[in-house]
Structure formats: structure tokens, C-alpha cells
PDB file of N, CA and C in Angstrom:
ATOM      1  N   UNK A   1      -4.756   2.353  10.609  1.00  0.00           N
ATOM      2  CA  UNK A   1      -3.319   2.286  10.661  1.00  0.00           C
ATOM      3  C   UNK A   1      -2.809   0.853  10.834  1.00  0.00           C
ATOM      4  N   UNK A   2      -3.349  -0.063  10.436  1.00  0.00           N
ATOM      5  CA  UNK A   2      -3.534  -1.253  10.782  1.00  0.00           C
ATOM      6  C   UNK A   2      -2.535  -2.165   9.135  1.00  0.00           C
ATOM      7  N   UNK A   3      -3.056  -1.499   8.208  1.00  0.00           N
ATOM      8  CA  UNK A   3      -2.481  -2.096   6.860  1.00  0.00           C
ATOM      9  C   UNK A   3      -0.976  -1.624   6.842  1.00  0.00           C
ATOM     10  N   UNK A   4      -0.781  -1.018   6.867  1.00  0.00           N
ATOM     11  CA  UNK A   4       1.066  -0.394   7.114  1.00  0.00           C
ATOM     12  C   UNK A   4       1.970  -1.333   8.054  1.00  0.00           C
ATOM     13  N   UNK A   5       1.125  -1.957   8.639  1.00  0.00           N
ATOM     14  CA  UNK A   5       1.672  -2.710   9.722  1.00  0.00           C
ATOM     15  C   UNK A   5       1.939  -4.355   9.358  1.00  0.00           C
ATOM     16  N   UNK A   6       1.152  -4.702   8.028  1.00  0.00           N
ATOM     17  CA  UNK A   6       0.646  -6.279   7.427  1.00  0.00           C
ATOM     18  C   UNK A   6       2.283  -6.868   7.205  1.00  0.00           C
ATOM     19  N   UNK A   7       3.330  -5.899   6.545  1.00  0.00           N
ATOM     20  CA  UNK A   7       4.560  -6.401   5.954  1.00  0.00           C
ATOM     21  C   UNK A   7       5.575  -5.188   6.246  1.00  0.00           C
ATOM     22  N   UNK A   8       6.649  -5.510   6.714  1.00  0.00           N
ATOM     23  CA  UNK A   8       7.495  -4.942   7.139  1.00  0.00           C
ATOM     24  C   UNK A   8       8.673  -4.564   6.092  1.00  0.00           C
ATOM     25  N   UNK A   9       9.321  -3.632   5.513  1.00  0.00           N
ATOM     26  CA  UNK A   9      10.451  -3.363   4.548  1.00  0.00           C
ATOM     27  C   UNK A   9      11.361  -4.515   4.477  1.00  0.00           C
ATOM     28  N   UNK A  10      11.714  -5.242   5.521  1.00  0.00           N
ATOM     29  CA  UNK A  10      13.247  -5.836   5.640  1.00  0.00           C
ATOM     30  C   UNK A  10      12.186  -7.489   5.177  1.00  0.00           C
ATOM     31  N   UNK A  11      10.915  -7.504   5.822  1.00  0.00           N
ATOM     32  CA  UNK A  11      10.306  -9.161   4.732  1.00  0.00           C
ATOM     33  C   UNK A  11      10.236  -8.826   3.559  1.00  0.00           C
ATOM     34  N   UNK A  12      10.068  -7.556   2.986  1.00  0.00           N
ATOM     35  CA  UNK A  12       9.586  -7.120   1.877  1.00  0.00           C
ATOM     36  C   UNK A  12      10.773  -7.459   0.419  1.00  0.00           C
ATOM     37  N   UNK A  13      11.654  -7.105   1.616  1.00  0.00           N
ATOM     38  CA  UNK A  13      13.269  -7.400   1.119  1.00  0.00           C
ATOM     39  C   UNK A  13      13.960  -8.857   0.611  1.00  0.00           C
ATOM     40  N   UNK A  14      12.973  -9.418   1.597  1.00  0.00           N
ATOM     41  CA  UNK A  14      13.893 -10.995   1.544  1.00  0.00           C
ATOM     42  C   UNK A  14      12.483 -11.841   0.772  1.00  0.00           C
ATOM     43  N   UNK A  15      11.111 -11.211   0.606  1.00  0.00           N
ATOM     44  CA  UNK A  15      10.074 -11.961   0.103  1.00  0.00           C
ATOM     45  C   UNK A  15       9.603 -11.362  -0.945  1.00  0.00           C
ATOM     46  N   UNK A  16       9.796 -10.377  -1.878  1.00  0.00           N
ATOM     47  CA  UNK A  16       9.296  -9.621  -2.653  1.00  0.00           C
ATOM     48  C   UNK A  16       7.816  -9.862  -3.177  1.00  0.00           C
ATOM     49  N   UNK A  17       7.717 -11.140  -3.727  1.00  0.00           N
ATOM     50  CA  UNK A  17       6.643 -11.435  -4.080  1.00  0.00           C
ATOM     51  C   UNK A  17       5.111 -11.210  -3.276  1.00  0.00           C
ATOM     52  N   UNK A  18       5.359 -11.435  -1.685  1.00  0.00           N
ATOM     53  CA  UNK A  18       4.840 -10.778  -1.057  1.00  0.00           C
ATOM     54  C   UNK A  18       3.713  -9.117  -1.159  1.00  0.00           C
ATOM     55  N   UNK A  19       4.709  -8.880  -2.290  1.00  0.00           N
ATOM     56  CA  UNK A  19       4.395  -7.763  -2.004  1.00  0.00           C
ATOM     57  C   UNK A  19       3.254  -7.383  -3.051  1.00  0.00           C
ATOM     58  N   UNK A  20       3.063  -8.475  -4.206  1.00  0.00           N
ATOM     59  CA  UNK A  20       1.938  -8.459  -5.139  1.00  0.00           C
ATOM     60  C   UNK A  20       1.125  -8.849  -4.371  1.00  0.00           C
ATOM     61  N   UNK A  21       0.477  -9.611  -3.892  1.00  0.00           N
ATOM     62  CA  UNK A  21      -0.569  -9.851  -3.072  1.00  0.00           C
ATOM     63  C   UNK A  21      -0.874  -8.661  -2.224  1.00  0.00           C
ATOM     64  N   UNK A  22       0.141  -7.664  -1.045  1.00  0.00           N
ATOM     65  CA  UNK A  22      -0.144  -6.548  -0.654  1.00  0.00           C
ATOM     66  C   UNK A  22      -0.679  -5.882  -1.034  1.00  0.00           C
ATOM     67  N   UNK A  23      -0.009  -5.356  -2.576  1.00  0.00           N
ATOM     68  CA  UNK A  23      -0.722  -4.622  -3.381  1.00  0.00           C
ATOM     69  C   UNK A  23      -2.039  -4.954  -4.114  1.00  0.00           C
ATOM     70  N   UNK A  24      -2.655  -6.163  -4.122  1.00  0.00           N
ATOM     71  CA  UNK A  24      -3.929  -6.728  -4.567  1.00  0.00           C
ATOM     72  C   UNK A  24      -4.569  -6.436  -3.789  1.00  0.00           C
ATOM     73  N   UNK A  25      -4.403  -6.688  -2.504  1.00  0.00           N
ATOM     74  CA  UNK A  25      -5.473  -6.217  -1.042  1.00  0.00           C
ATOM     75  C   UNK A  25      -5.420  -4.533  -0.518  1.00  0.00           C
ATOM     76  N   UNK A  26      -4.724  -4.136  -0.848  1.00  0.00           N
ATOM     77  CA  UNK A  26      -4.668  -2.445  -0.799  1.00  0.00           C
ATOM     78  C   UNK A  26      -5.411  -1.785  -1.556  1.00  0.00           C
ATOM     79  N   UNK A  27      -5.059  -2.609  -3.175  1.00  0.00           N
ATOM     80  CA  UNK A  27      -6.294  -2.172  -4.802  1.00  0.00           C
ATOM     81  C   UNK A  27      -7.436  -2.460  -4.323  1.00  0.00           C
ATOM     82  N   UNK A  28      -7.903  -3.503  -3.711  1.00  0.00           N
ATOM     83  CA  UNK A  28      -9.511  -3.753  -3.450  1.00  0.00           C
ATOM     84  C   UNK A  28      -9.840  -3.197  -2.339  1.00  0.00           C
ATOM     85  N   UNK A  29      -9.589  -2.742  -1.445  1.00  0.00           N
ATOM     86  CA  UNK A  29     -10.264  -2.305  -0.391  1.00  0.00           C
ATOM     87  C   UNK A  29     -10.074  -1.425  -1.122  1.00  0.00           C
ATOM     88  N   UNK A  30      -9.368   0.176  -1.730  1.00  0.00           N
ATOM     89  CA  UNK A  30      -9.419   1.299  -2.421  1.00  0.00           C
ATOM     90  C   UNK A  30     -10.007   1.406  -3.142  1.00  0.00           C
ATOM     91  N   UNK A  31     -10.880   0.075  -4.560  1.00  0.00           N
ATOM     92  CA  UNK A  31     -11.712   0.139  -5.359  1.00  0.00           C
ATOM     93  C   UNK A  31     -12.909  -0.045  -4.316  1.00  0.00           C
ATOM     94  N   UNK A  32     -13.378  -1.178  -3.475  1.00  0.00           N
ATOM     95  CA  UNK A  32     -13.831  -0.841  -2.858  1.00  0.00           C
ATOM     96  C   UNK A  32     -15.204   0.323  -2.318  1.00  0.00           C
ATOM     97  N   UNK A  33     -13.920   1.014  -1.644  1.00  0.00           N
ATOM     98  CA  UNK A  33     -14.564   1.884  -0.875  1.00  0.00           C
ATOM     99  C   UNK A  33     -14.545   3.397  -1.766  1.00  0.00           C
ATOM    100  N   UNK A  34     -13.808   3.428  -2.432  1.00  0.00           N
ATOM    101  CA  UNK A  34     -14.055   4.438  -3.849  1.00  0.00           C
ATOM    102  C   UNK A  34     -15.228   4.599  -4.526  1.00  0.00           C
ATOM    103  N   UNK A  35     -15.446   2.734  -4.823  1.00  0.00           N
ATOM    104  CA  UNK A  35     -17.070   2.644  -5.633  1.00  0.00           C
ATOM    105  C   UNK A  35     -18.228   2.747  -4.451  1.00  0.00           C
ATOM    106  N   UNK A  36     -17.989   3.058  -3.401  1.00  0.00           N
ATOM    107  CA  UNK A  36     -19.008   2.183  -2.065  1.00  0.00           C
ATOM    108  C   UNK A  36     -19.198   4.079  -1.852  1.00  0.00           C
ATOM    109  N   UNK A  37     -18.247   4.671  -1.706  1.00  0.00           N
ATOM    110  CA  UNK A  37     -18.559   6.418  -1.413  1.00  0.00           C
ATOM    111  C   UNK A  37     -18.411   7.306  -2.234  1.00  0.00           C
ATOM    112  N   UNK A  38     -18.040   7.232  -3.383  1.00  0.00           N
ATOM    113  CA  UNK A  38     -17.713   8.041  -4.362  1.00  0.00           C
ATOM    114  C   UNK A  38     -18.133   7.636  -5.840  1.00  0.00           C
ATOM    115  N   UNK A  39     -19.175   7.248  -6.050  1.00  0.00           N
ATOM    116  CA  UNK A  39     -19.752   6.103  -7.676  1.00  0.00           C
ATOM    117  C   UNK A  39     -18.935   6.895  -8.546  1.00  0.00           C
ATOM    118  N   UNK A  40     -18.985   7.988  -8.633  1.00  0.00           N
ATOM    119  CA  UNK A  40     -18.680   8.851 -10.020  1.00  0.00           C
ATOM    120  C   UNK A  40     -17.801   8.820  -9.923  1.00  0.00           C
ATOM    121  N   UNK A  41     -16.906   9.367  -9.542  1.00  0.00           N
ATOM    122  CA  UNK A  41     -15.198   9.096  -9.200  1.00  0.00           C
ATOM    123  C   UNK A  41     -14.552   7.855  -8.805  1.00  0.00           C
ATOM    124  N   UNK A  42     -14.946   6.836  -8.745  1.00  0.00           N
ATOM    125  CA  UNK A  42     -14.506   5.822  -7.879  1.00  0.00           C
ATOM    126  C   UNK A  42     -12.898   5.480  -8.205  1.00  0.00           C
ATOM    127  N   UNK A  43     -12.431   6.174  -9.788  1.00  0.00           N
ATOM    128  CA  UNK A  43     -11.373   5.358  -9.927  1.00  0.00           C
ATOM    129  C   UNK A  43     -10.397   6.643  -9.602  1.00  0.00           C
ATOM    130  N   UNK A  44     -10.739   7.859  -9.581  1.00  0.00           N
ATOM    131  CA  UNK A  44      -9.597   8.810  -8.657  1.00  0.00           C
ATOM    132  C   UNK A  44      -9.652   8.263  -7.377  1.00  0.00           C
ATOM    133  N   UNK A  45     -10.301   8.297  -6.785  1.00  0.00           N
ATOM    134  CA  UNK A  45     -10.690   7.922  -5.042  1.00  0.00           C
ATOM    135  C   UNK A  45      -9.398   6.478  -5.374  1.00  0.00           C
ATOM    136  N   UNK A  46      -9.960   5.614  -5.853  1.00  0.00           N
ATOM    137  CA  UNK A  46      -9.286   4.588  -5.560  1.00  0.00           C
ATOM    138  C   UNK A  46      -7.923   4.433  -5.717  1.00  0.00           C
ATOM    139  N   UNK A  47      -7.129   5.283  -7.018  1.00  0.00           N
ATOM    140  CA  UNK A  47      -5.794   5.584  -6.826  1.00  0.00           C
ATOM    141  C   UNK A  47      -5.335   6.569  -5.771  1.00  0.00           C
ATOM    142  N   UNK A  48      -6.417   7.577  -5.363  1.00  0.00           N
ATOM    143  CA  UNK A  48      -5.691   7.714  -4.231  1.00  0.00           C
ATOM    144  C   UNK A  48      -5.680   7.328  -2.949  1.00  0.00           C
ATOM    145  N   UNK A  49      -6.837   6.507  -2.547  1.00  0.00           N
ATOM    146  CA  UNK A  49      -6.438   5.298  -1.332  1.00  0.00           C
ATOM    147  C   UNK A  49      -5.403   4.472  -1.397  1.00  0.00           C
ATOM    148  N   UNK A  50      -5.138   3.657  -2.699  1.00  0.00           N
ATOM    149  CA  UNK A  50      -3.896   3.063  -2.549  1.00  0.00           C
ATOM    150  C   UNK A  50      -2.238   3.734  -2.679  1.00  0.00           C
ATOM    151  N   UNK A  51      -2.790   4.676  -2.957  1.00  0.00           N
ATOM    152  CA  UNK A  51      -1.531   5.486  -2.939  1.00  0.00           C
ATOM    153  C   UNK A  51      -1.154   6.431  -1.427  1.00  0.00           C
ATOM    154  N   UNK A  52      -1.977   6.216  -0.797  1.00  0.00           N
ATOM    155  CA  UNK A  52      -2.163   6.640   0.656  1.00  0.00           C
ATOM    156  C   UNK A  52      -1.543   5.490   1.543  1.00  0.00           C
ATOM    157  N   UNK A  53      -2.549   4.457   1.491  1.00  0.00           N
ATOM    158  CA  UNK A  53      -2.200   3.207   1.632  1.00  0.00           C
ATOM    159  C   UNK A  53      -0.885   2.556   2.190  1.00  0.00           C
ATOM    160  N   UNK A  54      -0.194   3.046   1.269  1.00  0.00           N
ATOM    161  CA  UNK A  54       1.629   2.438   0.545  1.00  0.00           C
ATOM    162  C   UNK A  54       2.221   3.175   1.250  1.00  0.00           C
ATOM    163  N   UNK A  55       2.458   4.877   1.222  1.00  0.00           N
ATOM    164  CA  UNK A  55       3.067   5.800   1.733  1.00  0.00           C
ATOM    165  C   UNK A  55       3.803   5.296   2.655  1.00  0.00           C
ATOM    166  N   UNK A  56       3.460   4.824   4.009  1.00  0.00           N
ATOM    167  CA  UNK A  56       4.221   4.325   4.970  1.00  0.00           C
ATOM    168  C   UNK A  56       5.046   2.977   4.462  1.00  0.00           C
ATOM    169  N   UNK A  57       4.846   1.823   3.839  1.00  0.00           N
ATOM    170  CA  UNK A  57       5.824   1.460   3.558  1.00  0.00           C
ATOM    171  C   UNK A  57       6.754   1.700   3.056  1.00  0.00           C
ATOM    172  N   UNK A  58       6.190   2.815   1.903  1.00  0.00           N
ATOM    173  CA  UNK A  58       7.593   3.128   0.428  1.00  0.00           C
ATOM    174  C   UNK A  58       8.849   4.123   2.080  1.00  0.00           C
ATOM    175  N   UNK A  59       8.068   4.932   2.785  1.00  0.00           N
ATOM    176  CA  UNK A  59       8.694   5.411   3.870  1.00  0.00           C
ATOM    177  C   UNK A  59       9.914   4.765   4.620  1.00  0.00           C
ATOM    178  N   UNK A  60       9.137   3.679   5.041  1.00  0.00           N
ATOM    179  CA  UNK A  60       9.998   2.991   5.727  1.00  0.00           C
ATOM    180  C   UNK A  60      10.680   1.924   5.123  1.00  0.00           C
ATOM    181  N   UNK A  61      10.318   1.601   3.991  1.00  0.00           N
ATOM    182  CA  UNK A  61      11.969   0.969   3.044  1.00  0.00           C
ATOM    183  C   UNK A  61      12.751   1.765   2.496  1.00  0.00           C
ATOM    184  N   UNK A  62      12.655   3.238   2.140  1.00  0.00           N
ATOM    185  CA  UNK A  62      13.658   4.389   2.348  1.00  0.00           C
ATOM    186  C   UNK A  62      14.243   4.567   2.727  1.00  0.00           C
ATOM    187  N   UNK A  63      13.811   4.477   3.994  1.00  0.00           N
ATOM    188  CA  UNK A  63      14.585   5.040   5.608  1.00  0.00           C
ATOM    189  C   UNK A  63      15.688   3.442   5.605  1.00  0.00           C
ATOM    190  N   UNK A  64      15.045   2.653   5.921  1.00  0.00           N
ATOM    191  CA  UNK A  64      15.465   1.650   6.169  1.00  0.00           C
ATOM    192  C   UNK A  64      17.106   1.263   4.490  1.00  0.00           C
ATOM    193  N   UNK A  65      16.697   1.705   3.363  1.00  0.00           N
ATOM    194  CA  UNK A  65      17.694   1.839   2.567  1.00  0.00           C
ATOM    195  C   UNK A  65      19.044   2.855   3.163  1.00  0.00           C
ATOM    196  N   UNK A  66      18.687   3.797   3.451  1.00  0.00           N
ATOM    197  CA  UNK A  66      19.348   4.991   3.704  1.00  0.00           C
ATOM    198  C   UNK A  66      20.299   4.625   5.051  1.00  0.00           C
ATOM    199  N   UNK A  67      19.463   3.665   6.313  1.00  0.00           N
ATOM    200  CA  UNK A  67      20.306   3.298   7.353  1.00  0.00           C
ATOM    201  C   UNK A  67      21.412   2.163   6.841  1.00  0.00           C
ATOM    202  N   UNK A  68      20.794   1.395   5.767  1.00  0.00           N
ATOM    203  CA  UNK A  68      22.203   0.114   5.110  1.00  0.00           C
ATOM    204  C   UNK A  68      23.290   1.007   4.427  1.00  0.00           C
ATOM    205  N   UNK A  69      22.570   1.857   3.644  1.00  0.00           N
ATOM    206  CA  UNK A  69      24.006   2.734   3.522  1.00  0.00           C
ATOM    207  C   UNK A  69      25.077   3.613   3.525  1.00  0.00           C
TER     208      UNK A  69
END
């Protein structure tokens, strides 16, 4: 629970770019550990780690949209 925590919605907001690099380090630890426990599947596994991953941010820049307006 540690990666959800790297960038916050409201930097995300004012740094966007930020947020390609996030998503580069989210893709590799998910390819990763996809190819490291799962060989045959590695590339379902890995879209769905990073899509696990994210959840809490896409969450909380939602929420955080929804309180601006």
C-alpha cells in the first residue's frame, strides 16, 4: 500500500507529467512480477497489477474532482 501513496491527485494536477514516469514504475514492477509468477500469462497478470495499482489514485482524483465541484 505503499505505491498509492508515491503522488498525490492535487501534484498530479499541477505536475502531470509526473505521472508518465508513475505509470513506467507501476508497468515494471507489474511486468515484473507477472513474468517472475505467472511465465505463461505474464501479460494478463501484468495488466492487471497495473490496473490494480492505479485504482486508488484514479479514486482519489475523482473524489477530489467531485469536492472542486
Amino acid at each position: 500500500m505503499v505505491l498509492e501513496s508515491l503522488i498525490k491527485p492535487i501534484i498530479a494536477v499541477k505536475r502531470p507529467w509526473e505521472l508518465f514516469f508513475y505509470g513506467m514504475f507501476i508497468a515494471s514492477i507489474g511486468l515484473f512480477l507477472g513474468y517472475w509468477i505467472f511465465r505463461d500469462k505474464a501479460d494478463l497478470v501484468m495488466i492487471f497489477l497495473t490496473t490494480f495499482a492505479c485504482m486508488p489514485l484514479m479514486f482519489h482524483a475523482i473524489r477530489h474532482e467531485e469536492k472542486e465541484d
